[in-house]
Every structure is written in C-alpha cells, then in structure tokens.
C-alpha atoms as a PDB file:
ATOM      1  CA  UNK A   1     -23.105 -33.737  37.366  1.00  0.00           C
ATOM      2  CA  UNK A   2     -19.759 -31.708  38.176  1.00  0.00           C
ATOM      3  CA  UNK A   3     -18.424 -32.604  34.446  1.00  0.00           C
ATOM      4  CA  UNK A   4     -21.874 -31.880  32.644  1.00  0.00           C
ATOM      5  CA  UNK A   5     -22.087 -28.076  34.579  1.00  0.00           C
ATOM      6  CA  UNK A   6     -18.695 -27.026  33.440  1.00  0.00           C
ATOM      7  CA  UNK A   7     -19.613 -27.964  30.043  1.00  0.00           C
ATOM      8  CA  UNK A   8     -22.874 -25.639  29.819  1.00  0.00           C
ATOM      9  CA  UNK A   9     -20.662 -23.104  32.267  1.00  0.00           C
ATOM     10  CA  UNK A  10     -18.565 -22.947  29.368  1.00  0.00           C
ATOM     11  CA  UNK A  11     -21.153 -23.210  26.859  1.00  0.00           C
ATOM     12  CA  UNK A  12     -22.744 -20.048  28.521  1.00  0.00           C
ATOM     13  CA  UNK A  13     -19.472 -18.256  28.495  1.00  0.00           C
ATOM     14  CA  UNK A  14     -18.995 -18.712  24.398  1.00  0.00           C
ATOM     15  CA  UNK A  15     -22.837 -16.726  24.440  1.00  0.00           C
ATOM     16  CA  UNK A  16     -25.085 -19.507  24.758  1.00  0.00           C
ATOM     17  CA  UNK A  17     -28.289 -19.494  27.278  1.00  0.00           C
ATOM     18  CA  UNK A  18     -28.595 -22.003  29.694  1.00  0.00           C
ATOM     19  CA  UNK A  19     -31.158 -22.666  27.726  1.00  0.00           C
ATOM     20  CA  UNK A  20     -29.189 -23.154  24.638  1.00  0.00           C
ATOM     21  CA  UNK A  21     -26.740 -24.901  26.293  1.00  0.00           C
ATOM     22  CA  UNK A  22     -29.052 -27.460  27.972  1.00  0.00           C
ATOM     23  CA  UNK A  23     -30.191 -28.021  24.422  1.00  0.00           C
ATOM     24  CA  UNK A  24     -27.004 -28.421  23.117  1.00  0.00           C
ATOM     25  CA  UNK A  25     -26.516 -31.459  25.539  1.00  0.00           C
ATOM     26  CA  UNK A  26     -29.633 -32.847  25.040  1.00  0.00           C
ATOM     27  CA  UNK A  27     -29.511 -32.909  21.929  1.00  0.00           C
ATOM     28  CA  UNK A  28     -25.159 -33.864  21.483  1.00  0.00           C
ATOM     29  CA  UNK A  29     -24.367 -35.373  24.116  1.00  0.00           C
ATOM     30  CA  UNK A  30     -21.293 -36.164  23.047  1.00  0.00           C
ATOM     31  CA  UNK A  31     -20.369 -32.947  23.375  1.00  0.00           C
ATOM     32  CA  UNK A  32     -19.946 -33.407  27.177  1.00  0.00           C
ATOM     33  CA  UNK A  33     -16.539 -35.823  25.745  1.00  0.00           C
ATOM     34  CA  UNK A  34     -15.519 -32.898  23.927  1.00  0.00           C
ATOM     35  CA  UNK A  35     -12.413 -30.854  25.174  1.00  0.00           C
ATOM     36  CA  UNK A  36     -13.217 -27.550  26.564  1.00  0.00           C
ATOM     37  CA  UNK A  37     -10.224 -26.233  23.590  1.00  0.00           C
ATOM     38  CA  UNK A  38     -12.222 -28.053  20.730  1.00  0.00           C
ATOM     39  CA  UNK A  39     -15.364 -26.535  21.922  1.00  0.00           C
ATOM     40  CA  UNK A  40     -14.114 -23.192  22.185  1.00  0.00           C
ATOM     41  CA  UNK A  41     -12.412 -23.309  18.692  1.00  0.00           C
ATOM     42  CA  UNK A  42     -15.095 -24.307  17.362  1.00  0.00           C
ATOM     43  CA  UNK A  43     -17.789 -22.856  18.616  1.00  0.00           C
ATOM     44  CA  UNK A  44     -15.711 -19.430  18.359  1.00  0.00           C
ATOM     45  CA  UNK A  45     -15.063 -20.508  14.826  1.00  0.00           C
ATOM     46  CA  UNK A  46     -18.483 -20.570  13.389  1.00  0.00           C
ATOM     47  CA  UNK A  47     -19.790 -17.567  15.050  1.00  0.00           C
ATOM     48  CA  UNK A  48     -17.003 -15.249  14.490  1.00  0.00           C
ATOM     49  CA  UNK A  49     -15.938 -16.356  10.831  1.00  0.00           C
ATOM     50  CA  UNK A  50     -18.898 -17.689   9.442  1.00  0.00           C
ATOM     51  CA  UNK A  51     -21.003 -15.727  11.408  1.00  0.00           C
ATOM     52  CA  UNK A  52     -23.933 -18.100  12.767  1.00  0.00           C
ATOM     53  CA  UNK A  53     -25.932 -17.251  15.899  1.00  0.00           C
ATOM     54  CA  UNK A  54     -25.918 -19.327  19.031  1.00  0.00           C
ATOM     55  CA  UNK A  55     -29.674 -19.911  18.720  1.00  0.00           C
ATOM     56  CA  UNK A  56     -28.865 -20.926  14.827  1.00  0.00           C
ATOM     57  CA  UNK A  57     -25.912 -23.460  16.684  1.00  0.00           C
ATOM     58  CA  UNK A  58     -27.836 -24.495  19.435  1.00  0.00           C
ATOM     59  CA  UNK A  59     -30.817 -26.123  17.610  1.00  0.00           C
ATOM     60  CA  UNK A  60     -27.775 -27.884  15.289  1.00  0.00           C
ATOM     61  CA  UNK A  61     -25.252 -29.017  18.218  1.00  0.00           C
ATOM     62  CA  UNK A  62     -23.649 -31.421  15.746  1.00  0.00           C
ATOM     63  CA  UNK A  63     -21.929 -28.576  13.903  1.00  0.00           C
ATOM     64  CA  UNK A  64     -19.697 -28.702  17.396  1.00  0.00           C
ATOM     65  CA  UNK A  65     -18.805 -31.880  17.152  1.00  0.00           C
ATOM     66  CA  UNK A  66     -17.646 -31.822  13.323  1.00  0.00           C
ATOM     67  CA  UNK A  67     -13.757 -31.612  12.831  1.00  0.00           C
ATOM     68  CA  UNK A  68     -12.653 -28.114  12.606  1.00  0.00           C
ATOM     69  CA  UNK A  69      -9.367 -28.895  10.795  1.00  0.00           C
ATOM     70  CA  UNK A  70     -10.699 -31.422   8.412  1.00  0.00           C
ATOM     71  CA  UNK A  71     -14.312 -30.525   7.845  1.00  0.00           C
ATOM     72  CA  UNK A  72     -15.774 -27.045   8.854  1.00  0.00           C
ATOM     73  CA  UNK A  73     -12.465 -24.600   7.774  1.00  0.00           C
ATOM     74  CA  UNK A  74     -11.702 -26.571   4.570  1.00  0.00           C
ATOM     75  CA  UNK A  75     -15.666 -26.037   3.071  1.00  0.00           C
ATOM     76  CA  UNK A  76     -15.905 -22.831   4.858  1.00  0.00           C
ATOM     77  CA  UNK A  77     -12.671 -21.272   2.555  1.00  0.00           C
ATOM     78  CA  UNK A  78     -13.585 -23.448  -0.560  1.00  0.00           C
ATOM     79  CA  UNK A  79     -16.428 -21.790  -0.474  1.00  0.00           C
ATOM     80  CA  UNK A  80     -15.273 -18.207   0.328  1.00  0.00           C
ATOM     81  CA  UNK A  81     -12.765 -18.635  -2.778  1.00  0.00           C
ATOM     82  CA  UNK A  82     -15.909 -19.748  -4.994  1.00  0.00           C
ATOM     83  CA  UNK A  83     -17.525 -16.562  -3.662  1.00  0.00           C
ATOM     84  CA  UNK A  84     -14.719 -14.245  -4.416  1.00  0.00           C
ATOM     85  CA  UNK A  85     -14.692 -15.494  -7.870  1.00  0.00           C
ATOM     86  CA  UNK A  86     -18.409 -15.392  -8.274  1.00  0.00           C
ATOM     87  CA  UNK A  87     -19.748 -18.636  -9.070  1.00  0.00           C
ATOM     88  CA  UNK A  88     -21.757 -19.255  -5.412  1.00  0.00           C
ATOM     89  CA  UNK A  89     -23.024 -17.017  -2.705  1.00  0.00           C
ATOM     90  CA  UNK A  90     -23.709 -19.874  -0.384  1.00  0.00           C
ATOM     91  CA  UNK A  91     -22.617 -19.875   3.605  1.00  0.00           C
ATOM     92  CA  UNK A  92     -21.019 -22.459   5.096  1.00  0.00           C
ATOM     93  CA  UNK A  93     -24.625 -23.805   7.089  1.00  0.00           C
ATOM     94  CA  UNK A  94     -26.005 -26.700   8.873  1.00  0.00           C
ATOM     95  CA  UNK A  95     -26.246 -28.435   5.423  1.00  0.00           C
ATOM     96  CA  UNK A  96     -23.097 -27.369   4.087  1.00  0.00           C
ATOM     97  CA  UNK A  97     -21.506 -28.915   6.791  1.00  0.00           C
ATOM     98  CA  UNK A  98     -23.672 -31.898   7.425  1.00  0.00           C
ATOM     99  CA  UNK A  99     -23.202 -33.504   3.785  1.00  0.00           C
ATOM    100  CA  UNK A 100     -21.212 -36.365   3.407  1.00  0.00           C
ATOM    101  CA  UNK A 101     -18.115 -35.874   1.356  1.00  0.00           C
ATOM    102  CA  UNK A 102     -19.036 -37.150  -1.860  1.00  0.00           C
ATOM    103  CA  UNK A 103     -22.378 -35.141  -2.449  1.00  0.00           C
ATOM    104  CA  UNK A 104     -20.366 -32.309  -1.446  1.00  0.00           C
ATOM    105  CA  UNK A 105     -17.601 -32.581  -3.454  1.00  0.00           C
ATOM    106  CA  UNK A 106     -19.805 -32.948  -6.752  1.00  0.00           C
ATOM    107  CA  UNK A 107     -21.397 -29.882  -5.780  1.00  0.00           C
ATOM    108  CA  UNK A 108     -18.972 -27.444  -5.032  1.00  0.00           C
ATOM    109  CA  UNK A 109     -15.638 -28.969  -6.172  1.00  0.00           C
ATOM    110  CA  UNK A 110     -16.165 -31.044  -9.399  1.00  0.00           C
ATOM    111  CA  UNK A 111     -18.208 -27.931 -11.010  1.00  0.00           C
ATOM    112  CA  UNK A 112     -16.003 -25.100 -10.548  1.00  0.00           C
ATOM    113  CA  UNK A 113     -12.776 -27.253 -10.573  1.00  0.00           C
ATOM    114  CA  UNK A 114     -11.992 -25.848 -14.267  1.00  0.00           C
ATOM    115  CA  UNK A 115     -13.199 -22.725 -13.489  1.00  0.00           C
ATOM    116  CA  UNK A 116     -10.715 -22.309 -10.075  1.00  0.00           C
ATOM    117  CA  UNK A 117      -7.470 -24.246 -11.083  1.00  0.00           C
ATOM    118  CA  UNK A 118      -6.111 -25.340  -8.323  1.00  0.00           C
ATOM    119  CA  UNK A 119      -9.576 -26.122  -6.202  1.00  0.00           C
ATOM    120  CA  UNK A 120     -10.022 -29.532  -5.876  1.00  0.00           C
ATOM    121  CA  UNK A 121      -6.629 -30.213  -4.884  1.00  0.00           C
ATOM    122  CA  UNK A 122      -6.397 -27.820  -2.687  1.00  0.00           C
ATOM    123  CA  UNK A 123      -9.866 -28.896  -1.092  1.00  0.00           C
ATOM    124  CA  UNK A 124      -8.984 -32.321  -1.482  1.00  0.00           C
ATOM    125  CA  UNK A 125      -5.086 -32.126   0.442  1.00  0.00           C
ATOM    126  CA  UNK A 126      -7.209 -29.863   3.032  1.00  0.00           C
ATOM    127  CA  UNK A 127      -4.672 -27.359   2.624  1.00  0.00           C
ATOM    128  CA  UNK A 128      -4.853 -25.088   5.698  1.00  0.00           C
ATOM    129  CA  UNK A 129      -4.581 -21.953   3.145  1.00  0.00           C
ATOM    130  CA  UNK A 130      -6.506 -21.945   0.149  1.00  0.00           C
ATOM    131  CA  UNK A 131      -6.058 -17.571  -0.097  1.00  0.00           C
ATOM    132  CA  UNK A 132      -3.618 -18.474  -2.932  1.00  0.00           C
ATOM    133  CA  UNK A 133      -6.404 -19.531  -5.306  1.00  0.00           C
ATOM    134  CA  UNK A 134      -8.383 -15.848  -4.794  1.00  0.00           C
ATOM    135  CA  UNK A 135      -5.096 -14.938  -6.659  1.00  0.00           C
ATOM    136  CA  UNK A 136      -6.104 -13.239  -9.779  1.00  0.00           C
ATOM    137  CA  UNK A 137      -4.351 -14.864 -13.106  1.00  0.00           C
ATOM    138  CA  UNK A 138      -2.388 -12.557 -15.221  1.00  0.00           C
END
C-alpha cells in the first residue's frame, strides 16, 4: 500500500487528480513497476511537448507505459517534420501511439518517404534528432 501511494503521490504531483491517478492504476497497473524517472519523463513529455491533458492521459494510462526513446519521441518528431513540410496536421494521440509498427509505418513513413528524403531512415534508425530533415533543400 506504501509503494502504490507514492505512485499516485507522484502521479498527483505531475497534475493528475487523485482521481486521475487512481484511474491511471486501475486501469495500468503496471505502472506501479514503473520508475518514478520513466514516469516523470514521460508523463512530462506528452503534456509539455505534445501538449495532451491529464484527463486526455488519464483515461489512456498506456501512453505511460510506451517507450519514450523508442516509441513516443520518434512518431512525435516524424510527425512534426511531416507537419513542417505540409503533408499532415495530425498530433501525436492515443492512436498515433497505440498502432503497431507496421500500420504505422505505411501510414506516415512509406507515403511521404519520397517526398522527405531522408524520413524513413531516420524514423527507422530512431535517430534521436530528426530537425535535420525540416532543412529546406537548396
């Protein structure tokens, strides 16, 4: 019980309710295995850069447990670059994040990878910086 209170205490301090936060671990437990730094990175992550709300995160508690490094940053700046060049205006979302790799790649990669050279490998080596690509060509 000790364990599962510091997880909502710090649930609560990254701007969920207790509410939210018992819903969070109801619905993830798994989240309770988590480190307190992977939560916070994470958590921090989606509402600061990509802007979600903690109700929005709350009802979707998975989107915690999802690898920041290989998963969540990775779609999140593919899909900023295909922004910045105009060819989406789609958020990194619950159902962004939740696809598996395949469906997303032939959505977002494999149509726009001769329009962005440069984008699938990038996406695909999970380059920590894909910035170069918003490059503009001579």
């Amino acid at each position: 019980q000790e364990h599962v209170a510091k997880k909502i205490g710090l649930l609560k301090k990254l701007g969920f309710s207790r509410h939210q936060a018992l819903e969070i671990v109801r619905k993830a437990p798994l989240v309770l295995s988590a480190s307190e730094d992977r939560i916070r990175r994470v958590v921090d992550f989606l509402m600061k850069d990509v802007g979600l709300e903690a109700h929005y995160i709350a009802q979707r508690p998975v989107l915690i447990m999802y690898s920041l490094e290989r998963r969540l940053l990775p779609r999140h700046r593919l899909l900023s670059v295909l922004r910045a060049k105009g060819f989406c205006n789609i958020e990194l979302n619950y159902y962004i994040a939740a696809m598996v790799e395949k469906t997303f790649m032939q959505k977002f990669v494999t149509p726009y990878k001769d329009n962005v050279p440069g984008l699938a490998e990038a996406y695909t080596s999970r380059h920590s910086c894909m910035s170069g690509l918003l490059v503009k060509e001579p």
